[in-house]
Protein backbone atom coordinates (compact mmCIF):
# COMPACT_ATOMS: atom_id res chain seq x y z
CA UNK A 1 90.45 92.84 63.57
CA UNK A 2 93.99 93.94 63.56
CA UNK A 3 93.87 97.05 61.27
CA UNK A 4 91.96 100.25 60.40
CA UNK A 5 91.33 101.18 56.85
CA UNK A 6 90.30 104.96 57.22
CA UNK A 7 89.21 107.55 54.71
CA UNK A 8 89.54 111.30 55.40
CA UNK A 9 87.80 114.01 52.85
CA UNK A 10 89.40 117.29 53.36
CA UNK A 11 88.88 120.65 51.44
CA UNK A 12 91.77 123.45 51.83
CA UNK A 13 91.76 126.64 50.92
CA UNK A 14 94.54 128.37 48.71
CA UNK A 15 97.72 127.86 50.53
CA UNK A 16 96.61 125.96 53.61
CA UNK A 17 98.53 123.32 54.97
CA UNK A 18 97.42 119.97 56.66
CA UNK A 19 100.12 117.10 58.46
CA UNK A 20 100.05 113.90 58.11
CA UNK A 21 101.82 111.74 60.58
CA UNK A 22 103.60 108.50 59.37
CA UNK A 23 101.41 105.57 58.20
CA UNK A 24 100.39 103.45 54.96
CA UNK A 25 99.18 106.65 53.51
CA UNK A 26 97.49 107.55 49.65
CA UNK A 27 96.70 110.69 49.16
CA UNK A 28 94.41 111.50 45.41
CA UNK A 29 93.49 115.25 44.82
CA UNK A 30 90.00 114.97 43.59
CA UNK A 31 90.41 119.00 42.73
CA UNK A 32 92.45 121.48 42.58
CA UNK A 33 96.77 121.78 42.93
CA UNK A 34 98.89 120.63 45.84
CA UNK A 35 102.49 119.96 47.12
CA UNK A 36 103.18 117.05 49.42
CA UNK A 37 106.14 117.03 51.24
CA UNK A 38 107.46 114.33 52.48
CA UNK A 39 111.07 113.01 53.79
CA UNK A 40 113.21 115.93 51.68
CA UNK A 41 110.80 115.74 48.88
CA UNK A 42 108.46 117.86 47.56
CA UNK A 43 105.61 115.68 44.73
CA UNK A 44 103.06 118.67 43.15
CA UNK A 45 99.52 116.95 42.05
CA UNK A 46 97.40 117.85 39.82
CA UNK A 47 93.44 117.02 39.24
CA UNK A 48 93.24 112.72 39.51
CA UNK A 49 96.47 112.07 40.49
CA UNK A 50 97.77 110.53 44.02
CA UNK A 51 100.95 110.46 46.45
CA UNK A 52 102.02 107.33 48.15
CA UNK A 53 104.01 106.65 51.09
CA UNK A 54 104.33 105.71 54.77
CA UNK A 55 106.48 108.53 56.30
CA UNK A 56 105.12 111.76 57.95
CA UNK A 57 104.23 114.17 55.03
CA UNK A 58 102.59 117.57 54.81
CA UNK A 59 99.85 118.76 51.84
CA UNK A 60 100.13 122.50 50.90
CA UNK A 61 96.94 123.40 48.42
CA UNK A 62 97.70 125.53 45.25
CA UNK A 63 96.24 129.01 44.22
CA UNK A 64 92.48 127.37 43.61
CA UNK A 65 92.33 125.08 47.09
CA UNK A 66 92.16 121.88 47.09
CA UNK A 67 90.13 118.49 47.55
CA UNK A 68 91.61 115.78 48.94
CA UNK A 69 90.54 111.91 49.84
CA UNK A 70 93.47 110.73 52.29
CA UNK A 71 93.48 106.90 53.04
CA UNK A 72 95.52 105.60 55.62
CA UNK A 73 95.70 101.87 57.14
CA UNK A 74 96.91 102.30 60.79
CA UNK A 75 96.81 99.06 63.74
CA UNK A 76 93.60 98.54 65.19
CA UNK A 77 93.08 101.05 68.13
CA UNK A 78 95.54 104.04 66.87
CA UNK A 79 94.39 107.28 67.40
CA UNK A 80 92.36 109.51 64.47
CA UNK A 81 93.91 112.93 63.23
CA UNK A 82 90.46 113.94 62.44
CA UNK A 83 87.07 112.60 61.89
CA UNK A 84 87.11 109.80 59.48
CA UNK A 85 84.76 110.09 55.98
CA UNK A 86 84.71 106.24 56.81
CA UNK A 87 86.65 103.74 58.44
CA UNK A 88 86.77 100.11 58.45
CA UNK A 89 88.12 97.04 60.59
CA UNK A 90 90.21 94.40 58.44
CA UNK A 91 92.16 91.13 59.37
CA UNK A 92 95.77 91.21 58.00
CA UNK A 93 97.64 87.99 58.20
CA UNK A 94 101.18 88.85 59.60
CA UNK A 95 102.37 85.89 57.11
CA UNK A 96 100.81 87.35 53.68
CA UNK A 97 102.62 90.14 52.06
CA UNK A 98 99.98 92.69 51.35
CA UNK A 99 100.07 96.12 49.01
CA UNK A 100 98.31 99.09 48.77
CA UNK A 101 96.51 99.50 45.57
CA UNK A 102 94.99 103.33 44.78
CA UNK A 103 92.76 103.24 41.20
CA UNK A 104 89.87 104.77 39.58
CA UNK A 105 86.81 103.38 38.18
CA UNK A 106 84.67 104.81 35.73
CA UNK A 107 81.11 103.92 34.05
CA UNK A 108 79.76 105.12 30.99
CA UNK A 109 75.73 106.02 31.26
CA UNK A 110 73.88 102.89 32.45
CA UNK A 111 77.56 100.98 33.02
CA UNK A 112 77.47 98.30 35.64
CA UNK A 113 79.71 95.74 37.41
CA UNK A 114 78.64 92.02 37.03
CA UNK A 115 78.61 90.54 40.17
CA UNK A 116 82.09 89.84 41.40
CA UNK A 117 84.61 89.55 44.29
CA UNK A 118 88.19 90.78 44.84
CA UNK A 119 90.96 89.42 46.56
CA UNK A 120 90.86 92.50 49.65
CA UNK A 121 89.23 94.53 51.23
CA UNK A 122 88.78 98.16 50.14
CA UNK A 123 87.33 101.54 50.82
CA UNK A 124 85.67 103.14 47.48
CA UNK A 125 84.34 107.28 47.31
CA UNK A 126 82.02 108.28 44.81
CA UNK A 127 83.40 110.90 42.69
CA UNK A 128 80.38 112.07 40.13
CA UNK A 129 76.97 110.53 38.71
CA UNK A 130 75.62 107.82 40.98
CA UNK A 131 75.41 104.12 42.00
CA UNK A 132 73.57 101.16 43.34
CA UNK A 133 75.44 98.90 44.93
CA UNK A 134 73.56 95.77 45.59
CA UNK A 135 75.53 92.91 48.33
CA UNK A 136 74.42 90.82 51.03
CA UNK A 137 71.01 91.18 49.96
CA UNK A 138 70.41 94.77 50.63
CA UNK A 139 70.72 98.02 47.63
CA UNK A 140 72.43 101.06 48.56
CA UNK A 141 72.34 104.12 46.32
CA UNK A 142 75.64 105.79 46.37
CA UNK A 143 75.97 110.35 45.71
CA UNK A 144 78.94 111.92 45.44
CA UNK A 145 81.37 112.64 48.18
CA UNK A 146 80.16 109.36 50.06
CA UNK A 147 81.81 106.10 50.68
CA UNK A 148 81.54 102.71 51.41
CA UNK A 149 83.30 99.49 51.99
CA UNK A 150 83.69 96.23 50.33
CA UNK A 151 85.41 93.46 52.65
CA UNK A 152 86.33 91.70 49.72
CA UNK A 153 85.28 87.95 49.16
CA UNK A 154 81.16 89.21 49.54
CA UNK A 155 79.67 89.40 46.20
CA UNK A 156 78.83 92.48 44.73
CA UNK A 157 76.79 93.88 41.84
CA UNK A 158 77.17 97.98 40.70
CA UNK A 159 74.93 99.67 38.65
CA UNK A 160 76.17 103.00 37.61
CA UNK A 161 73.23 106.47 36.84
CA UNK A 162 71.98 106.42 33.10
CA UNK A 163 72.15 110.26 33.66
CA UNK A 164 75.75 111.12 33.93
CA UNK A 165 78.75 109.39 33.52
CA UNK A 166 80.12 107.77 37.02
CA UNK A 167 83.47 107.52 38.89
CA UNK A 168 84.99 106.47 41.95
CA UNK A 169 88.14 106.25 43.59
CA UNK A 170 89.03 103.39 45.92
CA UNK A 171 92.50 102.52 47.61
CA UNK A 172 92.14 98.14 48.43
CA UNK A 173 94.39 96.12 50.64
CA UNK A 174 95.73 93.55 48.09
CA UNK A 175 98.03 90.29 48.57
CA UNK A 176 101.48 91.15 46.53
CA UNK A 177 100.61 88.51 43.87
CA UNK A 178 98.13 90.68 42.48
CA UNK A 179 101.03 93.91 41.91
CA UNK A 180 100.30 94.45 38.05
CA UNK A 181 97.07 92.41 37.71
CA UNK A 182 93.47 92.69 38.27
CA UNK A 183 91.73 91.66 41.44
CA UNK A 184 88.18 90.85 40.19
CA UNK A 185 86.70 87.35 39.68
CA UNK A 186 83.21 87.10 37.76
CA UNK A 187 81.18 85.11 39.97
CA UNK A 188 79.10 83.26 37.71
CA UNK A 189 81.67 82.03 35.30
CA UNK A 190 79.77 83.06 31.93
CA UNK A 191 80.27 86.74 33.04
CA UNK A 192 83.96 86.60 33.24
CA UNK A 193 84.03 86.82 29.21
CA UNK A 194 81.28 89.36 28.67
CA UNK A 195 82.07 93.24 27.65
CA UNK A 196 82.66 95.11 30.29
CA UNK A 197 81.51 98.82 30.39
CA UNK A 198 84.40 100.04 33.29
CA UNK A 199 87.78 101.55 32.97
CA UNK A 200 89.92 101.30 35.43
CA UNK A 201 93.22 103.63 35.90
CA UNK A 202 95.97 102.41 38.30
CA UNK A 203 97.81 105.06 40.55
CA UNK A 204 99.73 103.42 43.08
CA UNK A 205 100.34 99.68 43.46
CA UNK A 206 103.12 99.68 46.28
CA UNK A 207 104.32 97.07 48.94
CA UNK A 208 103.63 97.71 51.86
CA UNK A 209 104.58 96.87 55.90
CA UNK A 210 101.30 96.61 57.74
């Protein structure tokens, strides 16, 4: 283990302020308005949108609050700002150039994910309906507000609520060669050209300097 993928949920109220000290940082306000500041800047986000960066930044929420999901990757053994949603130990090889890759998945009622792999690992959070995510054997159901992880190269299947329509937001640690293109691979090859029932929506797909 050499790095720390960490997710923090935080709620502010209307006008409060939280720092963020430097690091491979997204930030995606689930609800709400904010202001990140960062370096001489000022970025305002709305509902589903993110801020990227590695430099110290602060988040002021708007009139109505605001609900944030903050991922960071820091080196294995640096201290937590806070209590961690969910956290998770990854291997980075210092000779692979690796980016940061923020996106949202959604399901339609009864949607699913044929089983697959990506190329990195990744920390996902359940924004409405529900899940099952079935991998090494075992079936997790999935509510909103939670998270898990996916290392990556373990297979996974998703099935998404026939209820309610399902999302998620993830942030995954990607090699650079996949900037622009999709990191999924169909594990039994007659999958790979099947419909699929989720959209995805790319917010940040940056560099970065682990």
């Amino acid at each position: 283990m050499t790095h720390l993928l960490r997710l923090y949920t935080e709620s502010l109220e209307a006008g409060a302020l939280a720092g963020l000290p430097a690091s491979n940082r997204v930030v995606y306000l689930a609800t709400g308005s904010a202001v990140v500041r960062s370096d001489g800047q000022a970025s305002s986000l709305e509902a589903n949108s993110t801020w990227c960066g590695s430099t110290a930044a602060s988040v002021t929420a708007g009139k109505n609050g605001a609900r944030l999901l903050c991922w960071e990757l820091v080196r294995a053994g640096a201290a937590s700002r806070a209590t961690p949603t969910l956290e998770a130990g990854i291997t980075l090889d210092a000779a692979t150039g690796y980016l940061m890759r923020c996106d949202r998945v959604d399901f339609p009622l009864g949607g699913e994910a044929l089983t697959h792999v990506h190329q990195g690992p990744g920390i996902r959070c359940l924004l409405n309906g529900q899940i099952r995510i079935d991998t090494a054997g075992h079936s997790t159901h999935i509510n909103p507000g939670q998270a898990w992880f996916e290392a990556g190269p373990e297979p996974v299947y998703a099935a998404a609520s026939r209820d309610t329509p399902t999302g998620f937001a993830r942030v995954m640690i990607l090699p650079r060669s996949c900037q622009g293109k999709s990191s999924i691979r169909y594990v039994r090859p007659e999958d790979a050209d099947k419909p699929k029932s989720q959209k995805y929506q790319i917010f940040a797909d940056e560099f970065i300097e682990p």
